[in-house]
N, C-alpha and C. Protein backbone atom coordinates (compact mmCIF):
# COMPACT_ATOMS: atom_id res chain seq x y z
N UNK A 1 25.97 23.23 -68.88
CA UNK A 1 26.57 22.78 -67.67
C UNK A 1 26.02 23.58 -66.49
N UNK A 2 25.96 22.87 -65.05
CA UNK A 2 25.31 23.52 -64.03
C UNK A 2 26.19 24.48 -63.32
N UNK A 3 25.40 25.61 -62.87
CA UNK A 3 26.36 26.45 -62.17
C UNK A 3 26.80 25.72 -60.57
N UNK A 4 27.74 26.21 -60.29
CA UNK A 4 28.37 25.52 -58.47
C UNK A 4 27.26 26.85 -57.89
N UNK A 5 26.58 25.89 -56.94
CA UNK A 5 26.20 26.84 -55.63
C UNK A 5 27.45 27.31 -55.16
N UNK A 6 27.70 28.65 -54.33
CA UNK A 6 28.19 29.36 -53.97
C UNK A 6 27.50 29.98 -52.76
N UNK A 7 26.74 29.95 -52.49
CA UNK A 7 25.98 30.67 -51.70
C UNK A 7 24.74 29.67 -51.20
N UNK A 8 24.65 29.46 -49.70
CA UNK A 8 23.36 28.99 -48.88
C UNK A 8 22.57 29.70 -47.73
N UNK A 9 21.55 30.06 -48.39
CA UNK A 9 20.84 31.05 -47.84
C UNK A 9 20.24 30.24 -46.65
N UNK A 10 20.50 30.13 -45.48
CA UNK A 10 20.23 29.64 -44.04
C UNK A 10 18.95 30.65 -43.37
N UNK A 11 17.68 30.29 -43.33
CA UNK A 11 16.41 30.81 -42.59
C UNK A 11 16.83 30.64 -40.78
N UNK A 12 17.32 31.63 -40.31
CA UNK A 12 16.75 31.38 -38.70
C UNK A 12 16.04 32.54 -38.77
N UNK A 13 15.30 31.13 -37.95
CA UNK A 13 13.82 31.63 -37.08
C UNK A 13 13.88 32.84 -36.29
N UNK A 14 13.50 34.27 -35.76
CA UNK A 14 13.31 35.12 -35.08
C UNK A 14 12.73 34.59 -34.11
N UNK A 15 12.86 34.97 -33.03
CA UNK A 15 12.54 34.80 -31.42
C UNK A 15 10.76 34.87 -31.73
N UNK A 16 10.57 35.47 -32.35
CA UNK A 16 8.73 36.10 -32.54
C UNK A 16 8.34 34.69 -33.21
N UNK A 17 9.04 34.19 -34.28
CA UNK A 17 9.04 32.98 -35.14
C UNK A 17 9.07 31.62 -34.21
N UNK A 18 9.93 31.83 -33.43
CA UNK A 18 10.17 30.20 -32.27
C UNK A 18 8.90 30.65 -31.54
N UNK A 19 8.51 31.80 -30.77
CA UNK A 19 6.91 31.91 -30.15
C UNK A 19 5.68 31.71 -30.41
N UNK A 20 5.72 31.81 -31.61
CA UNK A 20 4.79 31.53 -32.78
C UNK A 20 4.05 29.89 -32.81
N UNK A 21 5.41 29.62 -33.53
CA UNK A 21 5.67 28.09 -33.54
C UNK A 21 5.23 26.91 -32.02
N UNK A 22 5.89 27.39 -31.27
CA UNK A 22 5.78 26.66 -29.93
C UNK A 22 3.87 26.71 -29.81
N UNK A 23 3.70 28.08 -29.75
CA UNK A 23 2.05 28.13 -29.68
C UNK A 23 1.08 27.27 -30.31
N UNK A 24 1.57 27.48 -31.18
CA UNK A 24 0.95 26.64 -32.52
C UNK A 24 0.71 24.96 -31.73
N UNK A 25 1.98 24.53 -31.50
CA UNK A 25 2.42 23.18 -30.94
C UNK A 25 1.49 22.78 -29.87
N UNK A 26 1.36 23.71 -29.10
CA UNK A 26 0.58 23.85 -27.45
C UNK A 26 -0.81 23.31 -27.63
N UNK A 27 -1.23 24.68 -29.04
CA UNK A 27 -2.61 24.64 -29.30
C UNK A 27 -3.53 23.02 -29.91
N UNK A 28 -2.40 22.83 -31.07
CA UNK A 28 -2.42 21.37 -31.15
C UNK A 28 -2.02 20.09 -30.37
N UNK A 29 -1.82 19.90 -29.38
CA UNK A 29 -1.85 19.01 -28.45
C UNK A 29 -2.97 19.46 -27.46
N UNK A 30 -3.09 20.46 -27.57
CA UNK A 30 -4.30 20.63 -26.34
C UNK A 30 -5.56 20.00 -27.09
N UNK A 31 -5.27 20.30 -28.74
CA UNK A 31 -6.72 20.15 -29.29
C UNK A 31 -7.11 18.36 -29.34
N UNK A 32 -5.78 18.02 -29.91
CA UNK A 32 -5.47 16.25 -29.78
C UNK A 32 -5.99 15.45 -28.15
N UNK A 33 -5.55 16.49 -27.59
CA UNK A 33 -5.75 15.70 -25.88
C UNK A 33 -6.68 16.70 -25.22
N UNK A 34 -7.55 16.52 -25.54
CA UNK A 34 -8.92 17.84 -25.10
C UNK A 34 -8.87 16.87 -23.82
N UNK A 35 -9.82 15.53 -24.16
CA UNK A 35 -10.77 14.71 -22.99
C UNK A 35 -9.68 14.87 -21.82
N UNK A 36 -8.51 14.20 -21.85
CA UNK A 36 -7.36 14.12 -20.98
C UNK A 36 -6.90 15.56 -20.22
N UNK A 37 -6.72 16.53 -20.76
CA UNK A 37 -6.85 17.82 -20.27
C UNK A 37 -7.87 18.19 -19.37
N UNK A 38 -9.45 17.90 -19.86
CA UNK A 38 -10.33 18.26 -18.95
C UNK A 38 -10.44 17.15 -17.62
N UNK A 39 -10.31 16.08 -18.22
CA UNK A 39 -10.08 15.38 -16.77
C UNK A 39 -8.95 15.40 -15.56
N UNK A 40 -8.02 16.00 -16.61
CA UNK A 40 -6.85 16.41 -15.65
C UNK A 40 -7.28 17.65 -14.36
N UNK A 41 -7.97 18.33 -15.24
CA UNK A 41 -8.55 19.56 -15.10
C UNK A 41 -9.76 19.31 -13.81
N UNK A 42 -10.58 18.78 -14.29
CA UNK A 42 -10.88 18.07 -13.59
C UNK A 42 -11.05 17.44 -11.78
N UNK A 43 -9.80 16.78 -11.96
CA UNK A 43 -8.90 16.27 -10.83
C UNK A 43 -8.50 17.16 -10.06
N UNK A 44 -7.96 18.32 -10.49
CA UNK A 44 -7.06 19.42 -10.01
C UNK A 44 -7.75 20.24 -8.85
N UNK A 45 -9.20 20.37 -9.83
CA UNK A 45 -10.20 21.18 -8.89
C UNK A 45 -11.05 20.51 -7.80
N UNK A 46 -10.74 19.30 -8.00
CA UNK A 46 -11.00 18.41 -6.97
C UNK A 46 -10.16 18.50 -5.68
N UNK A 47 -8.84 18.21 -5.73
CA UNK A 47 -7.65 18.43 -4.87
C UNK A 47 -7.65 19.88 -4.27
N UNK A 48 -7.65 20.77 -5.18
CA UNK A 48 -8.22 22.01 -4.98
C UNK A 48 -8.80 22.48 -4.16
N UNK A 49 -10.18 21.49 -3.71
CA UNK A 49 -11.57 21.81 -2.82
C UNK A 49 -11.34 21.40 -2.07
N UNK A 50 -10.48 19.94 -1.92
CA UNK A 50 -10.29 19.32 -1.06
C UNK A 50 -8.58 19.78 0.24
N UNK A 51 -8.30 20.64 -0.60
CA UNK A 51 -6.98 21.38 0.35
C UNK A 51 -5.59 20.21 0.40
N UNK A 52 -5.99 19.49 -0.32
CA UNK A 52 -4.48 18.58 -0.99
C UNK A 52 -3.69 19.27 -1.88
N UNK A 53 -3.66 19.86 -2.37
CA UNK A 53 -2.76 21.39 -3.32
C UNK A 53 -2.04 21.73 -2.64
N UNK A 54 -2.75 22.60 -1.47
CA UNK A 54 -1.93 23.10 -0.77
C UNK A 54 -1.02 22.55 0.21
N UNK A 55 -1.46 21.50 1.07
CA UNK A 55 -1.01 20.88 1.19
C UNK A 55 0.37 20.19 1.25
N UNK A 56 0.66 19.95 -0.16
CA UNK A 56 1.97 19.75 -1.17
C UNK A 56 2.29 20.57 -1.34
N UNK A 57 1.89 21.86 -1.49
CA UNK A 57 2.65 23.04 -1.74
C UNK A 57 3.17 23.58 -0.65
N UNK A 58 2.52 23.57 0.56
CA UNK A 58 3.45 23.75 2.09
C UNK A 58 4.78 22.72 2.06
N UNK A 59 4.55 21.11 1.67
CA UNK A 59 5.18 20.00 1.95
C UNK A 59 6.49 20.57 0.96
N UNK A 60 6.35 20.89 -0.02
CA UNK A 60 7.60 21.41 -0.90
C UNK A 60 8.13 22.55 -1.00
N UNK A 61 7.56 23.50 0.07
CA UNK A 61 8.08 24.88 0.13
C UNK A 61 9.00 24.71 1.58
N UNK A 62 8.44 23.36 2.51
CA UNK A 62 9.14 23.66 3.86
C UNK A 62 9.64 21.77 3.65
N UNK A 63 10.31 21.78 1.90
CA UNK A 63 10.94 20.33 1.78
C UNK A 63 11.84 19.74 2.99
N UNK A 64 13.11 20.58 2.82
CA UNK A 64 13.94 20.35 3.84
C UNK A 64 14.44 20.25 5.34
N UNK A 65 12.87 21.11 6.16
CA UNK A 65 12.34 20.17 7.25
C UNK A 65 12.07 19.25 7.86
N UNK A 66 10.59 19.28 6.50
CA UNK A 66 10.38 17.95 6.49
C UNK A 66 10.84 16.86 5.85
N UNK A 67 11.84 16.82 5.29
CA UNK A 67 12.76 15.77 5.17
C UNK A 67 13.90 15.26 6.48
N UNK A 68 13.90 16.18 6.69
CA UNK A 68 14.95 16.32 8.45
C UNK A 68 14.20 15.43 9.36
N UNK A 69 12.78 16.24 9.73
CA UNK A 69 12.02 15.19 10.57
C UNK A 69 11.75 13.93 9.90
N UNK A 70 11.39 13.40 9.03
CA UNK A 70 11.32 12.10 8.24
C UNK A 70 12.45 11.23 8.18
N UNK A 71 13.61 12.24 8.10
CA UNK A 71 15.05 11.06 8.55
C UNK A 71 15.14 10.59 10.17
N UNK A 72 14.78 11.94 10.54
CA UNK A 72 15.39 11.52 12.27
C UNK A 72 14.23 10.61 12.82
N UNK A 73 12.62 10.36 12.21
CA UNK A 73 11.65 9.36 12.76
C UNK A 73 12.15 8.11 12.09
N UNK A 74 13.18 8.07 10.48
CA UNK A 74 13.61 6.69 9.57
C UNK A 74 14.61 6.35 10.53
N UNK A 75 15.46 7.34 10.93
CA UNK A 75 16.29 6.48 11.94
C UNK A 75 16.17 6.40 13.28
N UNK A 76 15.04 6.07 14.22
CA UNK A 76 15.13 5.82 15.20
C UNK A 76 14.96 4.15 15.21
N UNK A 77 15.87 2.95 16.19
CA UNK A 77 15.92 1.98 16.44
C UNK A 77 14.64 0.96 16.40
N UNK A 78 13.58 1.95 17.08
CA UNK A 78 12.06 1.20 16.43
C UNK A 78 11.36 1.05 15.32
N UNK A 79 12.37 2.16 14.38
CA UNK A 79 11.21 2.18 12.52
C UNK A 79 12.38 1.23 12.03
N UNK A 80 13.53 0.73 12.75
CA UNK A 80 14.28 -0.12 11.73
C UNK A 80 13.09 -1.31 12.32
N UNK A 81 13.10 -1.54 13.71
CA UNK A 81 12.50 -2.89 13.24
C UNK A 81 11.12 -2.94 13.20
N UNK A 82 10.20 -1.92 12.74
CA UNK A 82 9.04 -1.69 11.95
C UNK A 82 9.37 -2.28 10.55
N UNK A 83 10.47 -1.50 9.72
CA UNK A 83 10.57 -1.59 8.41
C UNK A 83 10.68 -3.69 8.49
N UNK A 84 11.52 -3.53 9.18
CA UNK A 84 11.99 -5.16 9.25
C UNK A 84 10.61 -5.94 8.98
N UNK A 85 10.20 -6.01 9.91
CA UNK A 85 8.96 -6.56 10.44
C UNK A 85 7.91 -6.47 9.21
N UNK A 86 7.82 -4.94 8.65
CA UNK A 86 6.87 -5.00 7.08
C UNK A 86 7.59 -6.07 6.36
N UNK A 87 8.85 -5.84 6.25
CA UNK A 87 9.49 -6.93 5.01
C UNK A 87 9.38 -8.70 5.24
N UNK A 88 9.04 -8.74 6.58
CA UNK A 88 8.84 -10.01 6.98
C UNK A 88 7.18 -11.03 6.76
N UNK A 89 6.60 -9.30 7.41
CA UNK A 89 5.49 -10.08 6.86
C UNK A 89 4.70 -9.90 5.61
N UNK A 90 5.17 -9.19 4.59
CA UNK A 90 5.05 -9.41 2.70
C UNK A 90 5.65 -10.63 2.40
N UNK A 91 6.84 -11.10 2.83
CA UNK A 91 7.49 -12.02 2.07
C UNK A 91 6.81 -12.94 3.12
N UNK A 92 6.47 -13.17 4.34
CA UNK A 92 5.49 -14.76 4.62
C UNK A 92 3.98 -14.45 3.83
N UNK A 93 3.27 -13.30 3.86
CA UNK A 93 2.18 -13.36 2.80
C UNK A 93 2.43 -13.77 1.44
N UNK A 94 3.48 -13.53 0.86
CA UNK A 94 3.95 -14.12 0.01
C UNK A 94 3.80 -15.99 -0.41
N UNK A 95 4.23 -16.30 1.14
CA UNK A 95 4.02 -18.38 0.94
C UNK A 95 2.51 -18.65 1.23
N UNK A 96 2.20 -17.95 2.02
CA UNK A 96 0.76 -18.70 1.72
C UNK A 96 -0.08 -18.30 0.85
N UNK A 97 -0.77 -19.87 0.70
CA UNK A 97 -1.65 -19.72 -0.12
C UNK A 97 -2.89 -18.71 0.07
N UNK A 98 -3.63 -17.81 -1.33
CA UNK A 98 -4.48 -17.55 -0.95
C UNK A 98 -5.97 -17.80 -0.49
N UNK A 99 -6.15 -19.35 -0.62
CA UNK A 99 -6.97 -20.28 -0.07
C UNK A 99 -7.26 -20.27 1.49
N UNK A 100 -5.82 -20.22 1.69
CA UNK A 100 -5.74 -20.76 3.17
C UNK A 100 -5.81 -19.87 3.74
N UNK A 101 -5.26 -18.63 3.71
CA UNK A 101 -5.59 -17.16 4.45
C UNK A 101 -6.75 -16.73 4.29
N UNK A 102 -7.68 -16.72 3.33
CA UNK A 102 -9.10 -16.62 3.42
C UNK A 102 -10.05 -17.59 4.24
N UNK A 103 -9.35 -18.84 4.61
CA UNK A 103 -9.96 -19.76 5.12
C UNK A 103 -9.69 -19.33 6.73
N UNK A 104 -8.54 -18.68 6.90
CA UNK A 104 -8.21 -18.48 8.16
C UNK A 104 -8.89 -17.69 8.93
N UNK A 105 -8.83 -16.43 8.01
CA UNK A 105 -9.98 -15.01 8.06
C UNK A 105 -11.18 -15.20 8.41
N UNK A 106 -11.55 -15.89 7.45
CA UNK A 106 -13.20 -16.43 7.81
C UNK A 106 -13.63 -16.59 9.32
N UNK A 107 -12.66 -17.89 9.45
CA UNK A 107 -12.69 -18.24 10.87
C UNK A 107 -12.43 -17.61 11.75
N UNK A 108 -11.40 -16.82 11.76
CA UNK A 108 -10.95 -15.86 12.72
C UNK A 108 -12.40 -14.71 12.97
N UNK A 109 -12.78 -14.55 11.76
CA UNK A 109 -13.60 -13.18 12.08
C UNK A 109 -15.16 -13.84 12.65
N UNK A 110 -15.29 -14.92 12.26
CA UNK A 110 -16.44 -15.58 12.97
C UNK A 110 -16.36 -15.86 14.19
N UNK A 111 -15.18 -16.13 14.40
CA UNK A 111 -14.72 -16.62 16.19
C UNK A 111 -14.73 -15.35 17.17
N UNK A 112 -14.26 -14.11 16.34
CA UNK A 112 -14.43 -12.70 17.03
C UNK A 112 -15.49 -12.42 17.28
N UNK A 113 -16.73 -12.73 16.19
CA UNK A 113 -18.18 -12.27 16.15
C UNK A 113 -18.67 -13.19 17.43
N UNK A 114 -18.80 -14.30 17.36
CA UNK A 114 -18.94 -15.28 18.53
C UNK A 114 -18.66 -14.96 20.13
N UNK A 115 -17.56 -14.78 20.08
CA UNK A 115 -16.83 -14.13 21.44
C UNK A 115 -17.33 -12.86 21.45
N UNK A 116 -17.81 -12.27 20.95
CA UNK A 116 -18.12 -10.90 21.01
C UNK A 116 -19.93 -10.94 21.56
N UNK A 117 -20.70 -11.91 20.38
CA UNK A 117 -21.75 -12.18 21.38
C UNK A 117 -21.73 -12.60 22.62
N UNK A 118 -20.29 -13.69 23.15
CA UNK A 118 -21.10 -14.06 24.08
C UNK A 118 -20.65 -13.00 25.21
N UNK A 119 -19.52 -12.15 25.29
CA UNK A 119 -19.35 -11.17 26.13
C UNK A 119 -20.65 -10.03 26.33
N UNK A 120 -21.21 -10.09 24.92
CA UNK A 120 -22.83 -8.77 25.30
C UNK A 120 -23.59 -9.78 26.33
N UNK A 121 -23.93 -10.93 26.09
CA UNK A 121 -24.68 -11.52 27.08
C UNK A 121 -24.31 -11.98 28.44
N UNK A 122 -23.06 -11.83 28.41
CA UNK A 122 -21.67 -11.75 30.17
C UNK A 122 -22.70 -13.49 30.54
N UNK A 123 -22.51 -14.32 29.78
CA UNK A 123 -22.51 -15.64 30.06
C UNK A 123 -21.23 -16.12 30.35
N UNK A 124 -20.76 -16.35 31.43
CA UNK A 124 -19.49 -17.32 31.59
C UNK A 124 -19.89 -18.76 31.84
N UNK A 125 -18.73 -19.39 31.05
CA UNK A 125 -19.20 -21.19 30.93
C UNK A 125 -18.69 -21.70 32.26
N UNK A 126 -19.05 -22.82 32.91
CA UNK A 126 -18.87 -23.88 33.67
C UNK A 126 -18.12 -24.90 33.42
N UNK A 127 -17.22 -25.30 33.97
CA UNK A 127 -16.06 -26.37 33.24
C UNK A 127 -17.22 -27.22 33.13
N UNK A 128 -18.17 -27.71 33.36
CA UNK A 128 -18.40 -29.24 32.58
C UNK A 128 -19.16 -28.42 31.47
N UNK A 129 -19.55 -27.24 31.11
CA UNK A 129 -20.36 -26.77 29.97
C UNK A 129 -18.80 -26.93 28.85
N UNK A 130 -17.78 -26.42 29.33
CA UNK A 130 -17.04 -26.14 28.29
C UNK A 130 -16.54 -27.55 27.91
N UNK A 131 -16.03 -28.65 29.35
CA UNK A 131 -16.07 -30.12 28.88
C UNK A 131 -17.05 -30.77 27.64
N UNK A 132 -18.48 -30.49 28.06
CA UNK A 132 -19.41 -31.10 26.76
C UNK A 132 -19.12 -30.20 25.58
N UNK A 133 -18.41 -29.44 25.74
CA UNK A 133 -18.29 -28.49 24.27
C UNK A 133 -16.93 -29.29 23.54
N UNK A 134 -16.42 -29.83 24.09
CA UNK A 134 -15.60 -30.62 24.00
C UNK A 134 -15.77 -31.87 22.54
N UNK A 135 -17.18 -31.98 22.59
CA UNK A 135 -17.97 -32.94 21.47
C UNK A 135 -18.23 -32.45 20.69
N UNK A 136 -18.06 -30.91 20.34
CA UNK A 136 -19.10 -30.25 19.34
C UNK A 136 -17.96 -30.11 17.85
N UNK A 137 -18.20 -31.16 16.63
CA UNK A 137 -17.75 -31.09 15.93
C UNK A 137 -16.78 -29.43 15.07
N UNK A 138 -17.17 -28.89 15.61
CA UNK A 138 -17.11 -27.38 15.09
C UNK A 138 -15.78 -26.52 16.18
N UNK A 139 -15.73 -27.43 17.30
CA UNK A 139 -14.47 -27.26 18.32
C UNK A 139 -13.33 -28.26 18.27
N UNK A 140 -13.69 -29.44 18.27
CA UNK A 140 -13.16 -30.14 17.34
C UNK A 140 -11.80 -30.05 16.44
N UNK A 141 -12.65 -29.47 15.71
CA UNK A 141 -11.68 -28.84 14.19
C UNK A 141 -11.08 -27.78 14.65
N UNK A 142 -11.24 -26.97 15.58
CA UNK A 142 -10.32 -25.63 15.51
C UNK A 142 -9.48 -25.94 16.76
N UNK A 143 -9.77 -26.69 17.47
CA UNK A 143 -8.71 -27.75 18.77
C UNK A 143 -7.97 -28.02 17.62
N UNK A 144 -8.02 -29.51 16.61
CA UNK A 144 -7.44 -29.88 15.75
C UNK A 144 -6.12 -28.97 14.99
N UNK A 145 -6.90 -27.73 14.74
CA UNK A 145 -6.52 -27.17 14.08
C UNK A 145 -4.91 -26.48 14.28
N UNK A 146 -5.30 -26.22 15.72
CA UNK A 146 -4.30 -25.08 16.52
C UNK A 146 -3.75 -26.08 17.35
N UNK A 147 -3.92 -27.16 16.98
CA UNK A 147 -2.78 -28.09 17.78
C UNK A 147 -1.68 -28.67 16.45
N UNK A 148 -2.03 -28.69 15.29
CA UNK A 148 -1.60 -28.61 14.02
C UNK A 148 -0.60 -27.64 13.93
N UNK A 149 -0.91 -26.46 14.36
CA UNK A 149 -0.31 -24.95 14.03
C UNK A 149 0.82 -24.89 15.15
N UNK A 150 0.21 -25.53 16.58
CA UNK A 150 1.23 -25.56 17.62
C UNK A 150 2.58 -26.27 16.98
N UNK A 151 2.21 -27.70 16.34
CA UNK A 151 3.17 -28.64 16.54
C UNK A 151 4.18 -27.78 14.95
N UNK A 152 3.66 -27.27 14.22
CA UNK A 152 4.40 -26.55 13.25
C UNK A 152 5.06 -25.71 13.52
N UNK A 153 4.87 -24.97 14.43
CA UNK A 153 5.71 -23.83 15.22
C UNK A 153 6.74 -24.29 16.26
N UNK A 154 6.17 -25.45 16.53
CA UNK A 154 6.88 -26.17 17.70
C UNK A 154 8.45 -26.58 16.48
N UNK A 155 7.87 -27.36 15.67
CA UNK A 155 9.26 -27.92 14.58
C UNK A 155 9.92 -26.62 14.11
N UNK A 156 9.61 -25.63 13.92
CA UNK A 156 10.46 -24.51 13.57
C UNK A 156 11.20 -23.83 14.90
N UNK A 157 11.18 -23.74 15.56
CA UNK A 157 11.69 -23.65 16.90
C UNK A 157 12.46 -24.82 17.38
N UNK A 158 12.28 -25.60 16.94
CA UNK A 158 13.67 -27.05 17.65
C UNK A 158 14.70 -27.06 16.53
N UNK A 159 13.93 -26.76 15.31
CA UNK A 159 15.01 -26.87 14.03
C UNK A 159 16.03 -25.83 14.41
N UNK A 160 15.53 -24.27 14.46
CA UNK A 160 16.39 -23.45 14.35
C UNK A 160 16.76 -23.30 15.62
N UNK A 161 16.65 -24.15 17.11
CA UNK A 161 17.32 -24.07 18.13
C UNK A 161 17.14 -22.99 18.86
N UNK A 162 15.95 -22.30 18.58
CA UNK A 162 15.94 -21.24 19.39
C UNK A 162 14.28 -20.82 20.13
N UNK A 163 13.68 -20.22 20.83
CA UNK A 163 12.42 -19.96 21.40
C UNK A 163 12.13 -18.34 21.32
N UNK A 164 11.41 -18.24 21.48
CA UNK A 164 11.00 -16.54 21.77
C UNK A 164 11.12 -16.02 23.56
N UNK A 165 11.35 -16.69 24.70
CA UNK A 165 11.54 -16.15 25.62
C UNK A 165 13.06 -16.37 26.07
């Protein structure tokens, strides 16, 4: 027949034993995550050279300053309707398509380039020059266009009963 345990001999670890151990742990994850370490590493000495370290390390040693000034610029009456205004225009970038905003861009930045030549050459048009421009398929379409855009803006403004002046 078996004898009854009576006795359980319980191993704790010595403080020298948990130091040991932990090391051990360190050494093997460093060895597992070498590449990741050196690129971390890496990075660091980058930020480093570049005086972004410190940087953050001023920004979190003088936190509660600059958190002070960061509230009192969040609450002045113009960053509310800054913030507003960001949230307004994400959520209308949001409806359009990205077709059509690239299509817009295009045009827009060609029409800048355009106007921009013709100001280096300080040509000003003649009403009957700008009248015959009047025919040029390519004016046309952007007349067309922004009389399109008028009358859309125009219906959102009678709908909601109200104007901007």
């Amino acid at each position: 027949m078996a004898k009854a345990i009576r006795q359980i001999n319980k191993s704790v670890p010595t403080e020298e034993e948990l130091q040991l151990q932990a090391i051990s742990d360190i050494m093997k994850a460093i060895g597992e995550n070498r590449d990741a370490i050196v690129t971390s590493l890496d990075i660091l000495k980058n930020l480093q050279d570049l005086g972004v370290l410190q940087a953050v390390q001023g920004l979190l040693e003088q936190r509660v300053d600059v958190a002070t000034i960061a509230l009192k610029q969040i609450n002045q009456p113009a960053m509310h309707n800054t913030i507003k205004n960001a949230f307004n225009a994400i959520k209308f970038l949001g409806t359009v398509k990205p077709e059509q905003l690239q299509l817009i861009l295009q045009g827009l930045g060609q029409g800048l380039e355009r106007t921009s030549e013709n100001n280096q050459q300080q040509e000003h048009q003649s009403l009957w020059k700008m009248s015959k421009s009047l025919r040029d398929p390519d004016v046309k379409a952007s007349l067309s266009t922004a009389l399109e855009f008028l009358q859309g803006m125009g219906e959102v403004f009678n709908n909601e009963g109200k104007t901007l002046h």
